[in-house]
C-alpha atoms as a PDB file:
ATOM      1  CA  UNK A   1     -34.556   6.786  -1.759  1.00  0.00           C
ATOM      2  CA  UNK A   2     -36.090   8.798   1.481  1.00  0.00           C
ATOM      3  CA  UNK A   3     -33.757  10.115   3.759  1.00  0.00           C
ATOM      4  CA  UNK A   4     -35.446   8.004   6.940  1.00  0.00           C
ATOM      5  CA  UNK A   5     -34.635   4.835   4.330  1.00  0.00           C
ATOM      6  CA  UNK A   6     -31.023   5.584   3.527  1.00  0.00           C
ATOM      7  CA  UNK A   7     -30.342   6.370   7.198  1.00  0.00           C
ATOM      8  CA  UNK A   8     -32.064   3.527   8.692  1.00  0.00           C
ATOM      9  CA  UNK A   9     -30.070   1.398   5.824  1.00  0.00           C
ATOM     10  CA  UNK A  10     -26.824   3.307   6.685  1.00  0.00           C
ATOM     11  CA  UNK A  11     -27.611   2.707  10.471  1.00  0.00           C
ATOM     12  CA  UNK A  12     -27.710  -0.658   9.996  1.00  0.00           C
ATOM     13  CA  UNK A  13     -24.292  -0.784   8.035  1.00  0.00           C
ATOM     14  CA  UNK A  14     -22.542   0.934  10.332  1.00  0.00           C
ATOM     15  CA  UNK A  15     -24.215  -0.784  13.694  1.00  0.00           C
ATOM     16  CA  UNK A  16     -22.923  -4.464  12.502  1.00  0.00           C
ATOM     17  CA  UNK A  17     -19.506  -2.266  11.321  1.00  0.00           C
ATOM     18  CA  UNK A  18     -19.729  -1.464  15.386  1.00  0.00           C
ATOM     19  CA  UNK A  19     -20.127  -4.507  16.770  1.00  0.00           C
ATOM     20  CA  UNK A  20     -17.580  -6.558  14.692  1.00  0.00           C
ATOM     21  CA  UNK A  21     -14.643  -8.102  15.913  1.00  0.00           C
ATOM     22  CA  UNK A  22     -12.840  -6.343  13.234  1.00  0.00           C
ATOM     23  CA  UNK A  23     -13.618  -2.928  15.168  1.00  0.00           C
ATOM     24  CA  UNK A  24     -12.252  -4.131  18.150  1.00  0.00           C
ATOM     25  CA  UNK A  25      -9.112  -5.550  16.793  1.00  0.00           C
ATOM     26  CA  UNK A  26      -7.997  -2.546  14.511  1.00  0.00           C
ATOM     27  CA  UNK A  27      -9.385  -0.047  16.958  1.00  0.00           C
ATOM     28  CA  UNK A  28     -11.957   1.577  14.664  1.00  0.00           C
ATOM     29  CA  UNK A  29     -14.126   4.466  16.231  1.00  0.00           C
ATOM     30  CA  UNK A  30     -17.420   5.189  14.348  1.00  0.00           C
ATOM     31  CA  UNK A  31     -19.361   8.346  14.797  1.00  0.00           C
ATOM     32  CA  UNK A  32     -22.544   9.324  12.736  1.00  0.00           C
ATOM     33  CA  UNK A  33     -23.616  12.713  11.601  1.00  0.00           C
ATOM     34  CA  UNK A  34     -26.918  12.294   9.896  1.00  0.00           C
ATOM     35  CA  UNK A  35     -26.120  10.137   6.416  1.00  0.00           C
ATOM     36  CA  UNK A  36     -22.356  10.398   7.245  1.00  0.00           C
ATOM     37  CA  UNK A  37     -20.758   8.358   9.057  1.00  0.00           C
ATOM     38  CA  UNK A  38     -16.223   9.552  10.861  1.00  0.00           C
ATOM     39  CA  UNK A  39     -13.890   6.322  10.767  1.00  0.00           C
ATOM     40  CA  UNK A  40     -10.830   6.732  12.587  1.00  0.00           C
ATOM     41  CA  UNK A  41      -8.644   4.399  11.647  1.00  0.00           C
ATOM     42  CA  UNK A  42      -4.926   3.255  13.066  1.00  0.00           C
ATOM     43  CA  UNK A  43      -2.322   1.760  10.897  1.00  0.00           C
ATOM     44  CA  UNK A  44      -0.900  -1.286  13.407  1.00  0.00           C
ATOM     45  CA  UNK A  45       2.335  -1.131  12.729  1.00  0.00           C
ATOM     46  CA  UNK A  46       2.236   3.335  13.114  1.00  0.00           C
ATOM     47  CA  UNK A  47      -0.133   3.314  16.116  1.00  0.00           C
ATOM     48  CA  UNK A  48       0.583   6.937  16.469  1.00  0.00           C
ATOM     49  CA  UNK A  49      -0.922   8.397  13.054  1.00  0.00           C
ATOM     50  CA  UNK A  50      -4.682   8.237  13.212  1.00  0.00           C
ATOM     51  CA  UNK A  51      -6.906   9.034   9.949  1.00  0.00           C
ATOM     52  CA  UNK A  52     -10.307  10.148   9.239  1.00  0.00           C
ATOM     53  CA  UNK A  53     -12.006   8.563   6.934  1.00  0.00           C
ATOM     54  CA  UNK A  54     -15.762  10.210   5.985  1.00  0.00           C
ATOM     55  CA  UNK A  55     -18.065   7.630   4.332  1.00  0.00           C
ATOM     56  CA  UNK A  56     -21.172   9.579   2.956  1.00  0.00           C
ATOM     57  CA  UNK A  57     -24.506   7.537   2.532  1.00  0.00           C
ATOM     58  CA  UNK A  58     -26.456   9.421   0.329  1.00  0.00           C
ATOM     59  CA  UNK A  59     -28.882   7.896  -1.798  1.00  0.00           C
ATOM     60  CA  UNK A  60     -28.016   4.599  -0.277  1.00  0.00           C
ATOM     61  CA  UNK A  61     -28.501   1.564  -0.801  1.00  0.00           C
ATOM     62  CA  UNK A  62     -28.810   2.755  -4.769  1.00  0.00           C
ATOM     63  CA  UNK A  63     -25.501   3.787  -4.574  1.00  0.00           C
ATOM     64  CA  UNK A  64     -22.600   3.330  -2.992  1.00  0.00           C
ATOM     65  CA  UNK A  65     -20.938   5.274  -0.459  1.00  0.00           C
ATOM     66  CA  UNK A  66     -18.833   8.011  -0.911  1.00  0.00           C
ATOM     67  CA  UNK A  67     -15.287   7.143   0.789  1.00  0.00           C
ATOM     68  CA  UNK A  68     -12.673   9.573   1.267  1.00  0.00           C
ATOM     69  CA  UNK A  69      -9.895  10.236   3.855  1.00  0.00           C
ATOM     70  CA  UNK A  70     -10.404  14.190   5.502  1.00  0.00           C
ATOM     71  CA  UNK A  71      -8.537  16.192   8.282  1.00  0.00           C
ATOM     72  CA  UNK A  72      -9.275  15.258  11.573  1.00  0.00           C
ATOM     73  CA  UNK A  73     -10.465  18.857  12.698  1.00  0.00           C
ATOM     74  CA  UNK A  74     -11.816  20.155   9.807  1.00  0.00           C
ATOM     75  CA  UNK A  75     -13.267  17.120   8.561  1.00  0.00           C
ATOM     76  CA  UNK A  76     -12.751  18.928   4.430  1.00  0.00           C
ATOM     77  CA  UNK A  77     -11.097  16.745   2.036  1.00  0.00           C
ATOM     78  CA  UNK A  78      -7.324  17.841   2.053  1.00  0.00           C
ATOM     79  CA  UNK A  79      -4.606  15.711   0.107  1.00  0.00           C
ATOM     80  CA  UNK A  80      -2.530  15.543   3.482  1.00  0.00           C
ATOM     81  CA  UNK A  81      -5.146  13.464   4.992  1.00  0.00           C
ATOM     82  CA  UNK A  82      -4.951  10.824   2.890  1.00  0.00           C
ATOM     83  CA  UNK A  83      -2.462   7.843   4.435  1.00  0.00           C
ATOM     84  CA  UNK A  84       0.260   7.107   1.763  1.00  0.00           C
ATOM     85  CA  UNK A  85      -0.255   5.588  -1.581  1.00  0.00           C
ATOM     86  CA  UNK A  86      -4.206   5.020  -1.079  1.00  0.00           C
ATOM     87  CA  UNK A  87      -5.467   7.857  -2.973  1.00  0.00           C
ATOM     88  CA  UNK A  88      -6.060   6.902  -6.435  1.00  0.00           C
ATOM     89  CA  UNK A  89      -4.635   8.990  -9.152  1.00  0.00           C
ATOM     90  CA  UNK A  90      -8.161   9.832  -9.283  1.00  0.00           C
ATOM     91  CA  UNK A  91      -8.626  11.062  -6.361  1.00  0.00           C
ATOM     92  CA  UNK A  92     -10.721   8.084  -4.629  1.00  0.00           C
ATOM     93  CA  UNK A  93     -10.213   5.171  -3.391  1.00  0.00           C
ATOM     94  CA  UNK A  94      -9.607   1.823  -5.827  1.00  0.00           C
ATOM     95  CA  UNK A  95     -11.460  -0.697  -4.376  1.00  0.00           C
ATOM     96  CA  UNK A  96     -15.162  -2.756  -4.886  1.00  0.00           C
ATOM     97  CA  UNK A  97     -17.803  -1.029  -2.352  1.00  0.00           C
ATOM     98  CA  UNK A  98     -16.837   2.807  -2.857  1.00  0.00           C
ATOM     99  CA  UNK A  99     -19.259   5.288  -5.134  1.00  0.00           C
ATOM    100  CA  UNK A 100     -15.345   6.024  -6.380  1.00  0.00           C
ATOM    101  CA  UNK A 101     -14.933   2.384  -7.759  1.00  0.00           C
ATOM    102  CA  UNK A 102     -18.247   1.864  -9.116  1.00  0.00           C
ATOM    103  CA  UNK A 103     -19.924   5.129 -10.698  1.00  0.00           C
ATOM    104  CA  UNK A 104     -15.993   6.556 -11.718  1.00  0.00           C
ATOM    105  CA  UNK A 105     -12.671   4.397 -11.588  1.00  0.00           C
ATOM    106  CA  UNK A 106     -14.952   0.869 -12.696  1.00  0.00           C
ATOM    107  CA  UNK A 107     -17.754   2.595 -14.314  1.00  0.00           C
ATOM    108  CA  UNK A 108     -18.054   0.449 -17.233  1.00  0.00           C
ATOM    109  CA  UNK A 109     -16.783  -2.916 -16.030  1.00  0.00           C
ATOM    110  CA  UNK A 110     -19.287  -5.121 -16.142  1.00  0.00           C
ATOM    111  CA  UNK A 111     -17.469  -7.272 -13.525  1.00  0.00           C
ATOM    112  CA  UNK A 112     -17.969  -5.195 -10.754  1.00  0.00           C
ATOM    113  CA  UNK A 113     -21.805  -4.004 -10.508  1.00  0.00           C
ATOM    114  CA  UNK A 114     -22.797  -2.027  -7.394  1.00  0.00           C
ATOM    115  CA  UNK A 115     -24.531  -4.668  -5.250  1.00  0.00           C
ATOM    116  CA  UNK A 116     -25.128  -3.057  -1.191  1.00  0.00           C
ATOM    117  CA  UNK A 117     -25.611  -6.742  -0.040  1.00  0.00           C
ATOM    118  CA  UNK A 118     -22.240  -7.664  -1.329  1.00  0.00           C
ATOM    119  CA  UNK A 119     -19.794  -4.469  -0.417  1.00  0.00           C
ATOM    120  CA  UNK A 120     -21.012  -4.391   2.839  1.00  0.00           C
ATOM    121  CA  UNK A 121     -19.444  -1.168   5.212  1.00  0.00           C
ATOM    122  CA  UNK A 122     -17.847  -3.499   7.018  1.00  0.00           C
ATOM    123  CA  UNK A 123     -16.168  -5.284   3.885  1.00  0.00           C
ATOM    124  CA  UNK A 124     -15.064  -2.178   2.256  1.00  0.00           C
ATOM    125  CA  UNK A 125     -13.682  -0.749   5.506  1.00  0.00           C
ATOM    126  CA  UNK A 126     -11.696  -4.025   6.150  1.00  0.00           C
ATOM    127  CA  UNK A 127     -10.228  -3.398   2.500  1.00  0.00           C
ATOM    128  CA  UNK A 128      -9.523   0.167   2.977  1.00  0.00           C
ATOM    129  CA  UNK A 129      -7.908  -0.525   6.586  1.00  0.00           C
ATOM    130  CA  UNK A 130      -5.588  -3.160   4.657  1.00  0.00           C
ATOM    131  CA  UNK A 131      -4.808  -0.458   1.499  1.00  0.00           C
ATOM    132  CA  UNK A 132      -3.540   1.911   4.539  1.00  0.00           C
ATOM    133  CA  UNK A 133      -1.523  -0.722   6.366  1.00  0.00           C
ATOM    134  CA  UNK A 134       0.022  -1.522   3.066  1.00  0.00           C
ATOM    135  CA  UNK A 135       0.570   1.694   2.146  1.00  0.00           C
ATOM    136  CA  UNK A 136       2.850   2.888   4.783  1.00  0.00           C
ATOM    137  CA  UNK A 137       4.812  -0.520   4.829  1.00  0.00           C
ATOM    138  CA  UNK A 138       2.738  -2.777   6.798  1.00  0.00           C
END
């Protein structure tokens, strides 16, 4: 896939990601840096700890994204980023719509076949907001 493909693809993603009422409820910022696209994300119930997650969109839509918690300043991959019990033992994140799930934790599961127009962004960022909420007790 081009790069003016993926990005207009991506763009699209994280536009309707944007303008949801799920952005506006869990207080979501979105920022874009070429085929990667900054989440910060607020756990509720702890409205004082804020995450980064970094969603890279390379090669998309033939793959999925690349999802993965990073330090706020930074923006590397550090363990401490990470909100509590979502990382995977794997180091990813478990869960349909991630490059993590589908080309490394699910690789062979027939059950769960990448599929863009199904694991939307804004699907897969709902599911990773509620893996954080749970994860610190919410």
């Amino acid at each position: 896939m081009d790069l003016e493909t993926s990005r207009a693809k991506m763009m699209a993603q994280v536009d309707a990601a944007r303008l949801s009422a799920l952005a506006k409820a869990f207080a979501w910022t979105l920022e874009v840096d070429s085929l990667t696209a900054y989440v910060e994300m607020r756990p509720r119930r702890l409205p004082d700890r804020l995450y980064l997650l970094r969603v890279c969109f390379d090669d998309f839509p033939e793959r999925a994204p690349s999802y993965s918690f990073v330090d706020r300043v930074s923006r590397q991959p550090v363990e401490s980023a990470w909100p509590p019990n979502v990382m995977h033992s794997d180091n990813g994140i478990c869960t349909p719509g991630t490059r993590e799930f589908h080309e490394r934790l699910h690789k062979n599961d027939a059950q769960y076949p990448w599929d863009h127009e199904k694991y939307t962004f804004l699907s897969t960022l709902t599911e990773i907001h509620r893996l954080t909420e749970r994860g610190i007790g919410g």
